[in-house]
Protein backbone atom coordinates (compact mmCIF):
# COMPACT_ATOMS: atom_id res chain seq x y z
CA UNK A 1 108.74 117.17 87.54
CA UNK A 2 110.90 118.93 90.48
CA UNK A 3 111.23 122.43 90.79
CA UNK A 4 115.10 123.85 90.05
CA UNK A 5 117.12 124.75 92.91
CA UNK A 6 117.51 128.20 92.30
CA UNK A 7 113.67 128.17 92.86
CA UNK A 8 112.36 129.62 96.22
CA UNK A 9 108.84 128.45 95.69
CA UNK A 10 108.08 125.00 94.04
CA UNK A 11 104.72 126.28 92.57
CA UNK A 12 103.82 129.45 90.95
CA UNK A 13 100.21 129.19 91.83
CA UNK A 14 98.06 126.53 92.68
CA UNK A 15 93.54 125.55 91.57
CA UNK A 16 91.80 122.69 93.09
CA UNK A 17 88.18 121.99 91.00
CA UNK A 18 85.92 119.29 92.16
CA UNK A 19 84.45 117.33 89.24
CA UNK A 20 81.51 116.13 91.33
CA UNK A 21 78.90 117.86 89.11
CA UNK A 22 80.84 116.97 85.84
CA UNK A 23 81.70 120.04 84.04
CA UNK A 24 82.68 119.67 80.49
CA UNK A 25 85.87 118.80 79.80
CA UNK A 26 85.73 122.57 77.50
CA UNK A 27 84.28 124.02 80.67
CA UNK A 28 87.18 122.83 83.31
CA UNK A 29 90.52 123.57 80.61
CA UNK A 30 88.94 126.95 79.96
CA UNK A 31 88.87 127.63 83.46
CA UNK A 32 92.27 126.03 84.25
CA UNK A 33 93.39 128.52 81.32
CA UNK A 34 92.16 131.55 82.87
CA UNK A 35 93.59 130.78 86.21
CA UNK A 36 97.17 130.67 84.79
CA UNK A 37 96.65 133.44 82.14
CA UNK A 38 95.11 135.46 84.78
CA UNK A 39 92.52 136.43 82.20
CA UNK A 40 89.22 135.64 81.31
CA UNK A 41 90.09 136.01 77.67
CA UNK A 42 90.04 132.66 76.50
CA UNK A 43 88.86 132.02 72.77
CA UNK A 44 85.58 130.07 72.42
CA UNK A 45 86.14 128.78 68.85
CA UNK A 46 89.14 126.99 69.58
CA UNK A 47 88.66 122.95 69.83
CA UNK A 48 89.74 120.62 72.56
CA UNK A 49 92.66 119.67 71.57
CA UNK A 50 93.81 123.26 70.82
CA UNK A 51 92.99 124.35 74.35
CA UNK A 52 94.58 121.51 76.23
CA UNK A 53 97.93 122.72 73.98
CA UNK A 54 97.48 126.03 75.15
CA UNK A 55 97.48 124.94 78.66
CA UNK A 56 100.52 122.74 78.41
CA UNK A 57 102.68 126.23 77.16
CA UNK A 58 101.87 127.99 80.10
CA UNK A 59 102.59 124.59 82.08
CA UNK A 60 105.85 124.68 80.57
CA UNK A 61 106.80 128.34 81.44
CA UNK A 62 105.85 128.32 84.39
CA UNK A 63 105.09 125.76 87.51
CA UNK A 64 101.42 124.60 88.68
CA UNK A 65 99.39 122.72 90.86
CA UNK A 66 96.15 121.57 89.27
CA UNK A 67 94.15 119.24 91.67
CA UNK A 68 90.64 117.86 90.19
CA UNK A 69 88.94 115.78 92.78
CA UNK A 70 86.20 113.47 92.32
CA UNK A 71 87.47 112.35 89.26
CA UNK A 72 85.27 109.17 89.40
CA UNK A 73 82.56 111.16 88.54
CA UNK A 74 83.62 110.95 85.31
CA UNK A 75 84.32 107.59 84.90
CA UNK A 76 81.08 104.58 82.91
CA UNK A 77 79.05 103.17 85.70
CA UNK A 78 78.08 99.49 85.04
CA UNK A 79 81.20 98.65 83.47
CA UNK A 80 85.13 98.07 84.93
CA UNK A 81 86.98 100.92 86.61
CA UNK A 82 88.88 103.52 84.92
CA UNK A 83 87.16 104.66 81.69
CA UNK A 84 85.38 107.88 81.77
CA UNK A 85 82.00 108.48 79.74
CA UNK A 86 81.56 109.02 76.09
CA UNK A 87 80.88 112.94 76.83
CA UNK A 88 83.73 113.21 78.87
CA UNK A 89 86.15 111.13 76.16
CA UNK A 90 88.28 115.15 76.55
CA UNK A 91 89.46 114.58 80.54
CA UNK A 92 91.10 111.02 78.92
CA UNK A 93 92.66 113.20 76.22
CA UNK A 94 93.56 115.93 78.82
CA UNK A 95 94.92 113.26 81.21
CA UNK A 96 96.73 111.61 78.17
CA UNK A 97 98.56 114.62 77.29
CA UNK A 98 99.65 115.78 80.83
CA UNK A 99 101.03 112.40 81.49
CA UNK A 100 103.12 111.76 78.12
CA UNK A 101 103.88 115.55 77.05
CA UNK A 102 106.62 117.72 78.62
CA UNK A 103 106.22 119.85 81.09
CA UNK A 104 107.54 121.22 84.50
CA UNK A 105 103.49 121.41 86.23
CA UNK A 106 102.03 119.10 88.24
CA UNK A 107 98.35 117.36 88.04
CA UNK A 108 96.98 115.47 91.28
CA UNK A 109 94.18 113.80 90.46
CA UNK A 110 91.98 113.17 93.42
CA UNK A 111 89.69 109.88 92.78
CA UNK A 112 88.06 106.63 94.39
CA UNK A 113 89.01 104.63 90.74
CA UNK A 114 92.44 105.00 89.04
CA UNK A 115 92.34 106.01 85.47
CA UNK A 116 93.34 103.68 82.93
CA UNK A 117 95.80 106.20 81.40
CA UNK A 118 97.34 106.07 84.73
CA UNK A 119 97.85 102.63 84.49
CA UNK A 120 98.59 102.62 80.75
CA UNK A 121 101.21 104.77 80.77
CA UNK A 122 104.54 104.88 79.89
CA UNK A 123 106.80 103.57 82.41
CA UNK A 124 109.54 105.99 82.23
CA UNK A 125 106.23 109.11 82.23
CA UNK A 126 106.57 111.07 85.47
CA UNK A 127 103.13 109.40 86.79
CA UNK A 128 103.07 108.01 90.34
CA UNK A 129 99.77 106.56 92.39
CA UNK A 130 99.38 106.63 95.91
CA UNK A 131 96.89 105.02 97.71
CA UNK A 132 95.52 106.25 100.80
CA UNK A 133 96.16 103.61 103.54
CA UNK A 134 94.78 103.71 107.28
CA UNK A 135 96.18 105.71 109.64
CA UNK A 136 99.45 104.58 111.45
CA UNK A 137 98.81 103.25 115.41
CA UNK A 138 100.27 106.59 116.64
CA UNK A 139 98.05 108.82 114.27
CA UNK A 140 95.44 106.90 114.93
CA UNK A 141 95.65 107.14 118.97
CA UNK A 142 96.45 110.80 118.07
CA UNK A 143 92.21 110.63 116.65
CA UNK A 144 91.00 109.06 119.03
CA UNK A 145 92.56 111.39 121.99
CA UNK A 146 91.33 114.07 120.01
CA UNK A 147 87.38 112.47 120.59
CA UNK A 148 87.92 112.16 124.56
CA UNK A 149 89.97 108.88 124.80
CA UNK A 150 93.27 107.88 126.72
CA UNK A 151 95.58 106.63 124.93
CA UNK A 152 96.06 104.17 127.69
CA UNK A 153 92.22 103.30 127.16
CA UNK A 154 91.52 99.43 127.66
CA UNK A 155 90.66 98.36 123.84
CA UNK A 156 91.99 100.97 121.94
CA UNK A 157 94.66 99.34 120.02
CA UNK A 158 91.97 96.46 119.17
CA UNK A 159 89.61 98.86 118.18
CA UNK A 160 92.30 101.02 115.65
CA UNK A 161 93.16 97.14 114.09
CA UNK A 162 89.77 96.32 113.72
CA UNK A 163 88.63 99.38 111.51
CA UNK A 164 92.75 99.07 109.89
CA UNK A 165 92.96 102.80 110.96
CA UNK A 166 90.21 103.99 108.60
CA UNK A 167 89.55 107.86 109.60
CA UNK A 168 86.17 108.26 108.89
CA UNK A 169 85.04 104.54 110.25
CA UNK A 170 87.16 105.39 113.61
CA UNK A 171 85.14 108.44 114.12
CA UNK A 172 81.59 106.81 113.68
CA UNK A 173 82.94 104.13 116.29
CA UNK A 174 84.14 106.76 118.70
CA UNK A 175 80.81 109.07 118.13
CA UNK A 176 78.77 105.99 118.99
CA UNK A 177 81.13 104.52 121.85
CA UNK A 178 80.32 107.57 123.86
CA UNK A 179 76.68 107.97 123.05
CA UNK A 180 75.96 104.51 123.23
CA UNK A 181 78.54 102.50 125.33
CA UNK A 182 79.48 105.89 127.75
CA UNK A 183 82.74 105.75 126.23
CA UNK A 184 83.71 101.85 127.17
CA UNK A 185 85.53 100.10 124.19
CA UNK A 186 85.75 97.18 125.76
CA UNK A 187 81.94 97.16 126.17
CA UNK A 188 81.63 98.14 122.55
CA UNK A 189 84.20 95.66 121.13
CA UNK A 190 82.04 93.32 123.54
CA UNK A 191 78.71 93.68 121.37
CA UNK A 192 79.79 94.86 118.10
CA UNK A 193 83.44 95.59 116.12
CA UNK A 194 82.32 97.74 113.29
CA UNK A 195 79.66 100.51 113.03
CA UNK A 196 78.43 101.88 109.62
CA UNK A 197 77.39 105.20 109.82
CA UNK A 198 75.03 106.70 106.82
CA UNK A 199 77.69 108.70 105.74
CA UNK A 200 80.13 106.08 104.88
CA UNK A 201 77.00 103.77 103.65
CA UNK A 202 75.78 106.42 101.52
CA UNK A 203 79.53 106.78 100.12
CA UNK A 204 79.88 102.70 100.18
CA UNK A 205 76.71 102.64 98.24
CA UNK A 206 77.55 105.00 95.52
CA UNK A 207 80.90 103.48 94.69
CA UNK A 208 78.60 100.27 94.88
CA UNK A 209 76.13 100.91 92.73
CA UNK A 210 78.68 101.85 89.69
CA UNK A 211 80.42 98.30 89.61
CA UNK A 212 79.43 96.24 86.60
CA UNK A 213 77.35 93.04 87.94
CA UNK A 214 80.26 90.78 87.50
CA UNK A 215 82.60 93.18 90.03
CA UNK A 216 79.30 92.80 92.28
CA UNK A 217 79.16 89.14 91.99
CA UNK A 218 83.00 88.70 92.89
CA UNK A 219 82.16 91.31 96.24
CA UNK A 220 79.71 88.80 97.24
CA UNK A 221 81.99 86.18 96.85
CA UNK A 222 84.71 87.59 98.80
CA UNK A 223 82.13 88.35 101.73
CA UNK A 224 80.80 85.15 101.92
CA UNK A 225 84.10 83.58 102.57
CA UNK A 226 85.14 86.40 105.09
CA UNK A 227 88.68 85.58 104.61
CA UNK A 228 91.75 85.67 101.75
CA UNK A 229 90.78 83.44 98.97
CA UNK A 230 92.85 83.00 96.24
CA UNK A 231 91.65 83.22 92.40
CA UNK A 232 91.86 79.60 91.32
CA UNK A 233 89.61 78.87 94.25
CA UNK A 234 87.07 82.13 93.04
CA UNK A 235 86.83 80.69 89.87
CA UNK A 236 85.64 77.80 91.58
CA UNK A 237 82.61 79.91 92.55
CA UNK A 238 82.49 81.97 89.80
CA UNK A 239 82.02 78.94 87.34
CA UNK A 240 79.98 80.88 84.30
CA UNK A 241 82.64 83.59 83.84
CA UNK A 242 86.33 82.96 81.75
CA UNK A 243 88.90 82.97 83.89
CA UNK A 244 90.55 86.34 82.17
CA UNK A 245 87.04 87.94 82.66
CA UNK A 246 87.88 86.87 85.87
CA UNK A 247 90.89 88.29 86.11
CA UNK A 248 90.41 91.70 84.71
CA UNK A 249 87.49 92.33 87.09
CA UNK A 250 89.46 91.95 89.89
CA UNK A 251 91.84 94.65 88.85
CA UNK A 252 89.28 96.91 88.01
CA UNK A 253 87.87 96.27 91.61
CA UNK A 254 91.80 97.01 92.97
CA UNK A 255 91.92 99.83 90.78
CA UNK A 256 88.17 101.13 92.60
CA UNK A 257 90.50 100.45 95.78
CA UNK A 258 87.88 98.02 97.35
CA UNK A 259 89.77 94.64 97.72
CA UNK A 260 92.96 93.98 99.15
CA UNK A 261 96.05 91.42 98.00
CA UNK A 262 98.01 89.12 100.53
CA UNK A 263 100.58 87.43 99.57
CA UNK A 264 101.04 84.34 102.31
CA UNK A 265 103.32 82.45 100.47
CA UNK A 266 105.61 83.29 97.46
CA UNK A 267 103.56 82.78 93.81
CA UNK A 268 100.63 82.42 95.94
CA UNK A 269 98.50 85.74 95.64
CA UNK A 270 95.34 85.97 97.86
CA UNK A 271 92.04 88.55 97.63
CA UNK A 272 90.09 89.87 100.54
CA UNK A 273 87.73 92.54 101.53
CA UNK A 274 88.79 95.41 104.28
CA UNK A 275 86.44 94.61 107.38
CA UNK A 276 84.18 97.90 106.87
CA UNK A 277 84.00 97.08 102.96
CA UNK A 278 83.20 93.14 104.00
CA UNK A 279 80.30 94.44 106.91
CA UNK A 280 78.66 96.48 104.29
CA UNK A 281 78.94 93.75 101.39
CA UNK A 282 77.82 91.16 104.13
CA UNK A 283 74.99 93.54 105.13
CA UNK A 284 74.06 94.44 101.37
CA UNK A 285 74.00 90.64 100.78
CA UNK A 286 71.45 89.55 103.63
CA UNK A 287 69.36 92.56 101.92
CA UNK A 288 69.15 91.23 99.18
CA UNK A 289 68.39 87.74 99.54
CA UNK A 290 65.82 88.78 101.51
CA UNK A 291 64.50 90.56 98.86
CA UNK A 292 65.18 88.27 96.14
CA UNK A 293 63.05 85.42 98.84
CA UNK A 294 59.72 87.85 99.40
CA UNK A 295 59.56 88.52 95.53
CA UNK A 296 59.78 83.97 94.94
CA UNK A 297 57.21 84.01 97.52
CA UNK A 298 55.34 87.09 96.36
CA UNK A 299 54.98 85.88 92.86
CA UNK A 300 55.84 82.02 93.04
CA UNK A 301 58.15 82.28 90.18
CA UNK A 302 61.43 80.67 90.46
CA UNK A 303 63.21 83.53 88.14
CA UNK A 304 63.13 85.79 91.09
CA UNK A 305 65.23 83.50 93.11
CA UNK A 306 67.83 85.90 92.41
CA UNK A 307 71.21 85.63 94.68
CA UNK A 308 69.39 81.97 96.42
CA UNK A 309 70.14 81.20 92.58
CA UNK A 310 73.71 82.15 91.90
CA UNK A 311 75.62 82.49 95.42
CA UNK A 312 76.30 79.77 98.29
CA UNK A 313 75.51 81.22 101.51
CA UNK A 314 78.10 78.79 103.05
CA UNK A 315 81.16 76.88 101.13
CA UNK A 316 81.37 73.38 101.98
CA UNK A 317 85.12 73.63 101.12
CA UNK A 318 85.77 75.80 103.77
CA UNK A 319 86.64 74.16 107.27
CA UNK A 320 84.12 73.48 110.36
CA UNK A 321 84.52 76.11 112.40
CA UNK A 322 84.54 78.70 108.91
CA UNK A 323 81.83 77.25 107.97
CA UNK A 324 80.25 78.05 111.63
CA UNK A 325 80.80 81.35 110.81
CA UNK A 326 79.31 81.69 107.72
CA UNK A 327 76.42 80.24 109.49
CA UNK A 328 76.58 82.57 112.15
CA UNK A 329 76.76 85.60 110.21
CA UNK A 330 74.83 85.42 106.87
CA UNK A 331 72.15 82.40 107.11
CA UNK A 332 71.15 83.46 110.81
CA UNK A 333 71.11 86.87 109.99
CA UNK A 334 68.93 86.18 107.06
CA UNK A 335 66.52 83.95 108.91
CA UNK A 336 66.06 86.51 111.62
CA UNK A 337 65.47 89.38 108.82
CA UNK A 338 62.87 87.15 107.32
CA UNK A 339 61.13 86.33 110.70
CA UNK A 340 60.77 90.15 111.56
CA UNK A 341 59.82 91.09 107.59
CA UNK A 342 56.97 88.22 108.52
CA UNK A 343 55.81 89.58 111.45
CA UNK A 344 57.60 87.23 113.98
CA UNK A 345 56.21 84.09 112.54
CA UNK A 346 58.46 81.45 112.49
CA UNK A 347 56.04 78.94 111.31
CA UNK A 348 54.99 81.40 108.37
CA UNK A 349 58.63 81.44 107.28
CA UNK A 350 59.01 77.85 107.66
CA UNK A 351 56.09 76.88 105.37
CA UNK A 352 57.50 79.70 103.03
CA UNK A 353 60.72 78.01 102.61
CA UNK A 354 58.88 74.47 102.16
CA UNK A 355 56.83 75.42 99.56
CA UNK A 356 59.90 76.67 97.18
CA UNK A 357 61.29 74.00 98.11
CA UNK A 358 58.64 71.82 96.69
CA UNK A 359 58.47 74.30 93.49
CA UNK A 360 62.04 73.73 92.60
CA UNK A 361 61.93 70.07 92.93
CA UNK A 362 58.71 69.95 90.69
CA UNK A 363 59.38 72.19 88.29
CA UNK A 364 62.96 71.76 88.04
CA UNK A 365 63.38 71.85 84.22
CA UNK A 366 65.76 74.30 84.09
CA UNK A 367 69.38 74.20 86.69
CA UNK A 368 68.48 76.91 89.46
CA UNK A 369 72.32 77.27 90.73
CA UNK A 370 72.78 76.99 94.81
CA UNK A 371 68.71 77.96 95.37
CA UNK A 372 68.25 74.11 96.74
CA UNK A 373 70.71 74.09 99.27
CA UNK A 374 70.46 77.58 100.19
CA UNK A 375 66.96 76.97 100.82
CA UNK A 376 67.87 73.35 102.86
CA UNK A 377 70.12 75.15 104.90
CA UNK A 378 68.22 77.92 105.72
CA UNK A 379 65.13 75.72 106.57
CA UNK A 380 67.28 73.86 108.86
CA UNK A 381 68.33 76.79 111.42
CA UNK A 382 64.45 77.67 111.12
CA UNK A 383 63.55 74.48 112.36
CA UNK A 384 66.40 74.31 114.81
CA UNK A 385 64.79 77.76 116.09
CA UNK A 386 61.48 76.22 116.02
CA UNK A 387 62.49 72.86 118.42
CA UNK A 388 64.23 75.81 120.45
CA UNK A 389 61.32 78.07 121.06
């Protein structure tokens, strides 16, 4: 709600609380109470529900900003986006209230997932989501000066497109630009376009590691075909899963803010990763089939196939030259991971990949997905690399 015109300032006071260490939903109103009560007399007996209407009176009288930040540490990991846990069921009810009851306060929730009361609610409630987009060209050169670099500085522009003006990615590429490169773009953008540093990977993996496995599985998807794909064709891929299942993980997965939406052509709505979200995916992917390949070998058991099982490293639907790509950037990269986790030998590797081979296509009583072809393909670039050597 606005503040009046006859008011000089549009808050009375202001509290920001990080919810990283998830306080109880008890714990956090209490405290919210005391800050606008200026008193630490808060009653203990009263229940939830009681305190939240508490809150809202003073919220009424009087004008706040409340900011809780890291909301998502709230939220079910494993499942889709938005729903907090069981034991904190009372920020839901808290957010519920704030959003549908009157009052002349304002709550800025600070979070990597939306809530789904935030998307549930009314229409005509005074709730409004903004997501935080890249930094503009001009704000973005305005960074970049600030770490040593003309404006006028051969590459820069490509470089700000390439990261689509992320902040944080933009200053791991300038820190290693002049470590590494002596502070040449073009000699950067001339090896590499995006670096991950372990700060955004250890961020990447958290908000990773809470997606349920069917988000995952879509991420995958979308990094395989490095490009906007739309969802009759991911259902394609996605064969096992109904296509509302479908459907509603991809929301949840725009709600986490971790896929993007084109829209080429009118009725026509496509679904791609940003490029650092797609290098890490991409890079978590190569990981893991490597993984998923040592444990077949390991054990000689087919069920540990894993991702050779249930994703194709290349789409045959795609076009040459994507398919080249593909190629390039997940079956080479795998091959070469596999060559150094074998000590460089390249005829180690190679009998490796025969002798699944030959275990699939004798004990192939059960379907084992894309594992054939993945394994075809991949023991074709290692015997391309062997005629080479």
């Amino acid at each position: 709600h606005p503040p009046t015109p006859r008011s000089p300032h549009p808050f009375k006071g202001g509290i920001w609380r990080s919810l990283r260490y998830t306080p109880s939903a008890t714990e956090t109103i209490t405290e919210l109470l005391q800050f606008v009560t200026n008193s630490r007399a808060i009653p203990t007996t009263s229940t939830l529900d009681q305190l939240i209407s508490q809150l809202l009176v003073y919220l009424r009288t009087d004008r706040y900003l409340i900011a809780l930040d890291d909301w998502e540490s709230l939220l079910q990991e494993g499942e889709l986006a938005g729903y907090c846990t069981k034991e904190h069921e009372g920020y839901s009810r808290l957010l519920k209230r704030l959003a549908e009851e009157q009052h002349q306060s304002c709550l800025l929730l600070i979070s990597w997932d939306q809530p789904v009361e935030l998307t549930s609610a009314d229409k005509d409630a005074p709730v409004f989501v903004f997501k935080l987009r890249g930094l503009q060209s001009e704000e973005a050169e305005r960074l970049l000066t600030t770490r040593g670099f003309s404006p006028d500085e051969p590459g820069l522009i490509e470089l700000i497109q390439i990261h689509r003006g992320n902040p944080a990615a933009l200053k791991i590429a300038a820190t290693t630009i002049q470590e590494l490169f002596d502070g040449d773009i073009s000699q950067f953008l001339a090896q590499t376009s995006l670096v991950l540093g372990d700060v955004l990977i250890s961020r990447l993996d958290h908000q990773f590691g809470r997606l349920s496995d069917l988000e995952k599985s879509v991420m995958y998807w979308l990094s395989i075909a490095g490009q906007p794909i739309s969802l009759a064709v991911l259902k394609e891929e996605v064969r096992t899963v109904s296509r509302s299942d479908l459907i509603a993980a991809l929301e949840s997965l725009r709600r986490r803010s971790l896929i993007d939406k084109h829209s080429d052509f009118p009725g026509e709505v496509l679904f791609v990763l940003e490029p650092v979200v797609m290098k890490y995916v991409s890079q978590r992917l190569v990981t893991q089939v490597c993984l998923d390949f040592m444990n077949t070998i390991r054990t000689q058991s087919l069920e540990k196939l894993g991702m050779l099982r249930s994703h194709a490293l290349i789409r045959l639907q795609d076009p040459d030259e994507v398919q080249q790509v593909q190629t390039r950037l997940i079956l080479h990269r795998i091959r070469n991971h596999l060559i150094a986790t074998l000590d460089g030998n390249l005829d180690r590797l190679r009998t490796h990949l025969e002798t699944i081979l030959t275990l699939l296509r004798t004990q192939h009583i059960q379907p084992f997905g894309y594992a054939e072809f993945n394994l075809v393909k991949l023991l074709e670039i290692t015997k391309a690399l062997s005629s080479f050597s």
